[in-house]
Protein backbone atom coordinates (compact mmCIF):
# COMPACT_ATOMS: atom_id res chain seq x y z
CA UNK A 1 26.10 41.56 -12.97
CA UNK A 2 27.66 45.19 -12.71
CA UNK A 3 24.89 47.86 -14.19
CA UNK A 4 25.58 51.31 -14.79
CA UNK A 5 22.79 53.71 -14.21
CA UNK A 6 22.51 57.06 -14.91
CA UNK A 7 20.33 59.46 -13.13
CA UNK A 8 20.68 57.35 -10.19
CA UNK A 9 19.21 60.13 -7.73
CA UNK A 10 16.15 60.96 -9.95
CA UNK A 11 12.96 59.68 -9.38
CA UNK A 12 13.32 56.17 -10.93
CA UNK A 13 16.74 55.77 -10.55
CA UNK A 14 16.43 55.74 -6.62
CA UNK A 15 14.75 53.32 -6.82
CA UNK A 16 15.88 51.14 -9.71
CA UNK A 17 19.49 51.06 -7.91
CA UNK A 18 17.56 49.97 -4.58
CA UNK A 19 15.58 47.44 -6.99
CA UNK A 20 18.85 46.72 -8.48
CA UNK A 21 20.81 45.93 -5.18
CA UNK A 22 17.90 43.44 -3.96
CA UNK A 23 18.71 41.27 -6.58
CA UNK A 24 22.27 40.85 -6.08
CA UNK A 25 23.28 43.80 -8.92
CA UNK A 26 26.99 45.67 -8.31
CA UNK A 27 26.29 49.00 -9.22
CA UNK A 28 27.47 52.04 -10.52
CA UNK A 29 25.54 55.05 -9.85
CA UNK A 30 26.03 58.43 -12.14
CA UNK A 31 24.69 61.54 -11.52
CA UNK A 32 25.28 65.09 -11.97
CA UNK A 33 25.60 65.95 -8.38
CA UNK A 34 26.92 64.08 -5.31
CA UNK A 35 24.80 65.89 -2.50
CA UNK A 36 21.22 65.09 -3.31
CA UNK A 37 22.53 60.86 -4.16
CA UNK A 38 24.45 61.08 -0.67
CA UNK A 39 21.04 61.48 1.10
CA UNK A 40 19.51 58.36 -0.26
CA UNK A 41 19.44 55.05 1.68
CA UNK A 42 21.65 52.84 -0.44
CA UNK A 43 24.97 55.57 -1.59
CA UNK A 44 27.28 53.35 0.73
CA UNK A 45 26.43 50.27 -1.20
CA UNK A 46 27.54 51.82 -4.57
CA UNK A 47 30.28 52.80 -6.77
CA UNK A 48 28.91 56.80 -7.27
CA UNK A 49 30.11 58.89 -10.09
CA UNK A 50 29.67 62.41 -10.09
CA UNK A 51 29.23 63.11 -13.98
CA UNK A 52 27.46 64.59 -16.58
CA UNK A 53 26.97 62.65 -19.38
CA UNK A 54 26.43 65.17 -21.60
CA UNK A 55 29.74 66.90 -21.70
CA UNK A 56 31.67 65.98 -24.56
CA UNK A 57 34.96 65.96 -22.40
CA UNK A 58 33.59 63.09 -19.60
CA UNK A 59 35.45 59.31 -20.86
CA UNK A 60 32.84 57.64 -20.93
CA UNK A 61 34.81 54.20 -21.83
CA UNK A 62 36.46 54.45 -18.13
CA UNK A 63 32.55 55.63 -16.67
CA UNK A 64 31.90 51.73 -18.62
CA UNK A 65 34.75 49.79 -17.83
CA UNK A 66 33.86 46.26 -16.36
CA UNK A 67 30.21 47.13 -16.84
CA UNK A 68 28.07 44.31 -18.29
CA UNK A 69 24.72 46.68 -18.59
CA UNK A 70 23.40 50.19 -19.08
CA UNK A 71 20.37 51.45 -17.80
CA UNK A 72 20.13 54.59 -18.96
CA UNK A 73 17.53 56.99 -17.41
CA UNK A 74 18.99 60.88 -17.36
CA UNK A 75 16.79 62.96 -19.28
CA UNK A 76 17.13 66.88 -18.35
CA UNK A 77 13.91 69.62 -18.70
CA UNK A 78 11.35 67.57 -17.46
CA UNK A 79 8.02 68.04 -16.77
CA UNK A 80 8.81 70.41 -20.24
CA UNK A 81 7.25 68.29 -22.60
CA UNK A 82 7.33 71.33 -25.33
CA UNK A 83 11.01 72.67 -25.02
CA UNK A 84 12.92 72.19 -28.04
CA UNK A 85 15.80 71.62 -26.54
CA UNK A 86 14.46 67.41 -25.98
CA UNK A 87 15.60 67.75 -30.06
CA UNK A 88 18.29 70.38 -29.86
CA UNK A 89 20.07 68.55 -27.20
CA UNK A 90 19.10 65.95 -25.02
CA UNK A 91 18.40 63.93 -28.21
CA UNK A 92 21.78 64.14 -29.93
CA UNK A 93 23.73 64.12 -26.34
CA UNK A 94 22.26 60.97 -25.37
CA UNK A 95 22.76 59.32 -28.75
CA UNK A 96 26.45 60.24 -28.18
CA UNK A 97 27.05 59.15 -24.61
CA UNK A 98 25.31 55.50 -25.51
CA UNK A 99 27.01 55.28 -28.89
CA UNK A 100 30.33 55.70 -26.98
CA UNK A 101 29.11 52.68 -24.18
CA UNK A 102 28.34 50.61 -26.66
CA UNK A 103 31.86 50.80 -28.51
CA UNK A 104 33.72 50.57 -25.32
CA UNK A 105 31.76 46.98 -24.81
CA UNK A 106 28.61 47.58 -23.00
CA UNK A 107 26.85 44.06 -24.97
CA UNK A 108 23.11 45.31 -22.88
CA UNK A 109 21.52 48.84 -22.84
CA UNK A 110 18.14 49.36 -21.65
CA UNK A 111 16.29 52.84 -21.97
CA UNK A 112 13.64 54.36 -20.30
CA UNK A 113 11.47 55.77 -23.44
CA UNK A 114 7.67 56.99 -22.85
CA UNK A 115 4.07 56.78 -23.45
CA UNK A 116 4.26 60.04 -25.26
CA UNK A 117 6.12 57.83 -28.37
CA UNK A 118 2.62 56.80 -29.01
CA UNK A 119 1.11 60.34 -29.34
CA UNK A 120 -2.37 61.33 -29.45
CA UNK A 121 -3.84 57.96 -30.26
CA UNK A 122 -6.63 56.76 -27.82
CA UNK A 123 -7.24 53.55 -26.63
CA UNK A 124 -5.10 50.78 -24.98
CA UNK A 125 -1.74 51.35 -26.68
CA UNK A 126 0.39 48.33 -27.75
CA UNK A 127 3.92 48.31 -28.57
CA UNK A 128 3.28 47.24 -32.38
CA UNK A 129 1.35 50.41 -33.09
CA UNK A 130 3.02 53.19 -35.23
CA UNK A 131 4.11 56.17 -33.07
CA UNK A 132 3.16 59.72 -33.88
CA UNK A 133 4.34 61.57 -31.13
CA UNK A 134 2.47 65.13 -30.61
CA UNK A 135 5.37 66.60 -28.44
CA UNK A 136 9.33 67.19 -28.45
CA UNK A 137 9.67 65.01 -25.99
CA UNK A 138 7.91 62.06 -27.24
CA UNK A 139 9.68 62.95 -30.74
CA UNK A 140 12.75 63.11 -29.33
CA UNK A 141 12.81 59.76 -27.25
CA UNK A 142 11.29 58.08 -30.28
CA UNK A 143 14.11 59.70 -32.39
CA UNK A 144 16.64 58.08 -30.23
CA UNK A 145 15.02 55.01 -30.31
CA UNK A 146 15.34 54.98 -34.29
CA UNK A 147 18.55 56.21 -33.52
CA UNK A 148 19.96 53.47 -32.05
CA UNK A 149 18.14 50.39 -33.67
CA UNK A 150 19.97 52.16 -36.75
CA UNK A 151 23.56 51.79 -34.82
CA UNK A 152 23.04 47.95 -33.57
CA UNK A 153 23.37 47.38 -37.61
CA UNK A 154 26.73 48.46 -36.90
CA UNK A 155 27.98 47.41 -33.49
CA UNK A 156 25.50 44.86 -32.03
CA UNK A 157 24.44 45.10 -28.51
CA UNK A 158 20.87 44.40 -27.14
CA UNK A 159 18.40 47.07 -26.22
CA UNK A 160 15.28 47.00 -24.27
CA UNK A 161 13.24 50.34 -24.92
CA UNK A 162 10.89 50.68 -21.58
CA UNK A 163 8.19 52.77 -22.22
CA UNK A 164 6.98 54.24 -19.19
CA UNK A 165 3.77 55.46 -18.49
CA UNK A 166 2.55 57.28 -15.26
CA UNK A 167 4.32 56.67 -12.51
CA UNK A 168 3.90 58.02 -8.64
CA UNK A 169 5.36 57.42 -5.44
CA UNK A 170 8.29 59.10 -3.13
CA UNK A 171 10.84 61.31 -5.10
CA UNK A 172 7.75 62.41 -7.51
CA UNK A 173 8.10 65.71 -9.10
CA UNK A 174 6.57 67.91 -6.21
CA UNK A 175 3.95 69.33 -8.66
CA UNK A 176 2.73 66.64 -10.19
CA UNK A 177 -1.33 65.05 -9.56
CA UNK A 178 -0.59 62.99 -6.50
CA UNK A 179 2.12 65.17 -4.75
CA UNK A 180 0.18 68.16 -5.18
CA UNK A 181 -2.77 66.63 -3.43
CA UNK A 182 -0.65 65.31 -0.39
CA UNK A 183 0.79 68.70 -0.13
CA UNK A 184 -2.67 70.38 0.02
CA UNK A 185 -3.58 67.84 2.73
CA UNK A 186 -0.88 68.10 4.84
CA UNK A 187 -1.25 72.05 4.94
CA UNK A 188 -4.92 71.37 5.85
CA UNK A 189 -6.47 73.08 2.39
CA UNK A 190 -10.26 73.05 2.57
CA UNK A 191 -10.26 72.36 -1.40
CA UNK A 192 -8.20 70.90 -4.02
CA UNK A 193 -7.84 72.19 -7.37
CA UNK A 194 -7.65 70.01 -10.71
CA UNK A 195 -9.49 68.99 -13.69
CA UNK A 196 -12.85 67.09 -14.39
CA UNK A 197 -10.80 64.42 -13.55
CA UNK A 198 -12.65 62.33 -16.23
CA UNK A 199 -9.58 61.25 -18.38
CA UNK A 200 -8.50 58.07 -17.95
CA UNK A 201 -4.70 56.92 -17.62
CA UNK A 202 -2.32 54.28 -16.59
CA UNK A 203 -0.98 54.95 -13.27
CA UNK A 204 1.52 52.71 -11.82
CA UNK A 205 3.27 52.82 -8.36
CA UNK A 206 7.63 53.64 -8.99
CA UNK A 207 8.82 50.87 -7.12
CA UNK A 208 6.72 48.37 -8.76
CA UNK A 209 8.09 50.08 -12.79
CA UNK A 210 11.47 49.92 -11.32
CA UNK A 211 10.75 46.18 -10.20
CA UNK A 212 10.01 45.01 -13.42
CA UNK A 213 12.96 47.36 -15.36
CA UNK A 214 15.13 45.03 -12.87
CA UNK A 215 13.90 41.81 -13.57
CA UNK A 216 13.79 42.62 -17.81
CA UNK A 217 17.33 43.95 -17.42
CA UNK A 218 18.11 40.01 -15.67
CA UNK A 219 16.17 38.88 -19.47
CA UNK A 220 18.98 39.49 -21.02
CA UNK A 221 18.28 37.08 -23.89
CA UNK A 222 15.24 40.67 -24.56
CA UNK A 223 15.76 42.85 -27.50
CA UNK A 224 12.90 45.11 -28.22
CA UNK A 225 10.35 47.57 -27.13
CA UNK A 226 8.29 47.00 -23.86
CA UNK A 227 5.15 49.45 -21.88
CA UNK A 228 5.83 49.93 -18.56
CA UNK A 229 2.43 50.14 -17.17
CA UNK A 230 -0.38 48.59 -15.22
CA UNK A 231 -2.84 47.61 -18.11
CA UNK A 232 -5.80 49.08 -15.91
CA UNK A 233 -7.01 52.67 -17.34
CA UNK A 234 -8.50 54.55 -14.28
CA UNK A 235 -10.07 57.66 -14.64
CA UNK A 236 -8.09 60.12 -12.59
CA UNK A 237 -10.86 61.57 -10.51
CA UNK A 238 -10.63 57.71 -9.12
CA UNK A 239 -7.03 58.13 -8.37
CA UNK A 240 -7.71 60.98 -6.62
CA UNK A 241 -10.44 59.95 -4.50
CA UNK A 242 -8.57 56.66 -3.81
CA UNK A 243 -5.66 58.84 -2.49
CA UNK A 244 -7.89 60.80 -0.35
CA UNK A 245 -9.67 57.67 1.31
CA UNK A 246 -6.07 56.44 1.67
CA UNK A 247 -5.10 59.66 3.85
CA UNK A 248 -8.47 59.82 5.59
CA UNK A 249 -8.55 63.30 4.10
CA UNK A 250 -12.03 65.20 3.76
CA UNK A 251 -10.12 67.68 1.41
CA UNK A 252 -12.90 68.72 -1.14
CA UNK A 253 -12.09 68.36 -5.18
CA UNK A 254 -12.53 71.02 -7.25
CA UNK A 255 -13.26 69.63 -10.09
CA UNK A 256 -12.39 71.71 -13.20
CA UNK A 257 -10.92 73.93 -12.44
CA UNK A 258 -7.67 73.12 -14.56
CA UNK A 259 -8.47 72.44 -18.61
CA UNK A 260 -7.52 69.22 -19.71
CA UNK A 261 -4.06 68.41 -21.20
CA UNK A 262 -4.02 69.32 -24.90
CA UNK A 263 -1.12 67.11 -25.50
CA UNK A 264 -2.83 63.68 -24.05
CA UNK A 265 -5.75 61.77 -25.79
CA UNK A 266 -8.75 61.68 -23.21
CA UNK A 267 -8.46 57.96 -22.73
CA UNK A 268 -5.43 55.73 -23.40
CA UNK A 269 -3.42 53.15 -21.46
CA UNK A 270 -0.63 50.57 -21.83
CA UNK A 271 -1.15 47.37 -23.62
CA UNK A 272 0.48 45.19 -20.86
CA UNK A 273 0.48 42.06 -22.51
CA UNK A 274 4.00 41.78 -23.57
CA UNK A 275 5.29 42.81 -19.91
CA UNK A 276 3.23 40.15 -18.70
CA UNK A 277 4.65 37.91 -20.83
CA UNK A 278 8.06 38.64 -20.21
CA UNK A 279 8.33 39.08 -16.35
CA UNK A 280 6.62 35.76 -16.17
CA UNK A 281 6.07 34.03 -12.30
CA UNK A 282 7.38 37.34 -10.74
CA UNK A 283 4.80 39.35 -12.08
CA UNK A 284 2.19 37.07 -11.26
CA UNK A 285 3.48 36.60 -7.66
């Protein structure tokens, strides 16, 4: 099986191409810049494209020749979950650079979409629920989503929508929960800043999302929208402390010192259910 992935040196696409490899996958690896890719453990194992698959001018059927699946995770502006340009842009280039794979004969697609699809609602958070998304972002991957159910009525190919939810590990953006509190560690802080720490979320380590975005993309008989997530809401304070006790840190938590998010419910998770379902003996093991 030859998969194209794009954003191959972001944070889950290092390690869905590793993932990938371990299974037996040829790959093709796309991202905008050669340097930061060249630096990771498996670019000599790969076919690596330097490309960005937003500009109009890239040929995107020769990027897709001999390719038997997408997996298509480049999504610029993040941790911006506000900007406008998610709709301006991202949403309309992305539509455009799939709608071209799938006419040059890419039969599988799978997309990394997000929690945010499902908005403000609280609660675990299944895949049959309506989405309201409160944010560009979530409007805008829920948009393309729409998007391209709407184009399989015209040229058929199967998509898996994988809806991530939080996910930490090496790569992570450097100021997000987890990161920040190694960093204030490992510079010997006496105190570490963040919220009540009261809300309660789905965490999930990368390589074990990227495990099971490999072993859905080997489903290939899978059409339809799956969460990416543990199923096991912990309150983040937990995480926290769990990360602490894991570095034998004494680092103190300052606990509110940050407001909560105003675009997350308090309490919601993924419905895990379906993943379960579909990964099977593998998940299990």
């Amino acid at each position: 099986m030859t998969v194209l992935v794009t954003g191959a040196s972001g944070f889950v696409g290092r390690h869905l191409v590793a993932a990938l490899l371990a299974r037996g996958c040829q790959v093709r690896a796309v991202a905008r810049r050669q340097a930061p890719a060249r630096a990771l453990p498996w670019f000599d194992r790969v076919g690596f494209v330097a490309a960005d698959i937003h500009d109009p001018r890239t040929d995107v059927a020769a990027l897709c020749e001999g390719v038997d699946a997408l997996v298509h995770l480049a999504w610029p502006g993040l941790p911006n979950y506000q900007g406008l340009f998610h709709l301006e842009h991202n949403l309309m280039a992305d539509y455009r650079f799939i709608k071209h794979a799938v006419e040059a004969g890419v039969g599988q697609v799978q997309v990394t979409g997000t929690c945010f699809e499902y908005g403000m609602q609280s609660g675990p958070l299944s895949e049959t629920l309506e989405c309201r998304p409160a944010n560009a972002y979530g409007l805008a991957k829920h948009s393309l989503h729409l998007f391209l159910d709407t184009l399989r009525q015209q040229v058929p190919f199967t998509l898996q929508w994988a809806r991530l939810f939080y996910l930490h590990g090496e790569g992570q953006n450097p100021n997000s929960l987890l990161a920040a509190l190694d960093r204030a560690i490992d510079a010997g802080q006496a105190q570490f800043d963040m919220s009540a720490g009261e809300q309660l979320r789905d965490f999930l380590p990368v390589e074990t999302a990227t495990a099971h975005l490999a072993t859905l993309l080997q489903r290939r008989d899978f059409s339809g929208v799956v969460n990416i997530c543990s199923g096991q809401p912990i309150a983040v304070r937990s995480l926290v402390e769990r990360q602490r006790a894991a570095r034998d840190s004494r680092i103190a938590l300052n606990l509110g010192h940050y407001p909560y998010p105003a675009h997350e419910p308090m309490a919601f998770w993924g419905d895990a259910r379906r993943l379960h379902a579909l990964l099977g003996a593998e998940h299990e093991a």
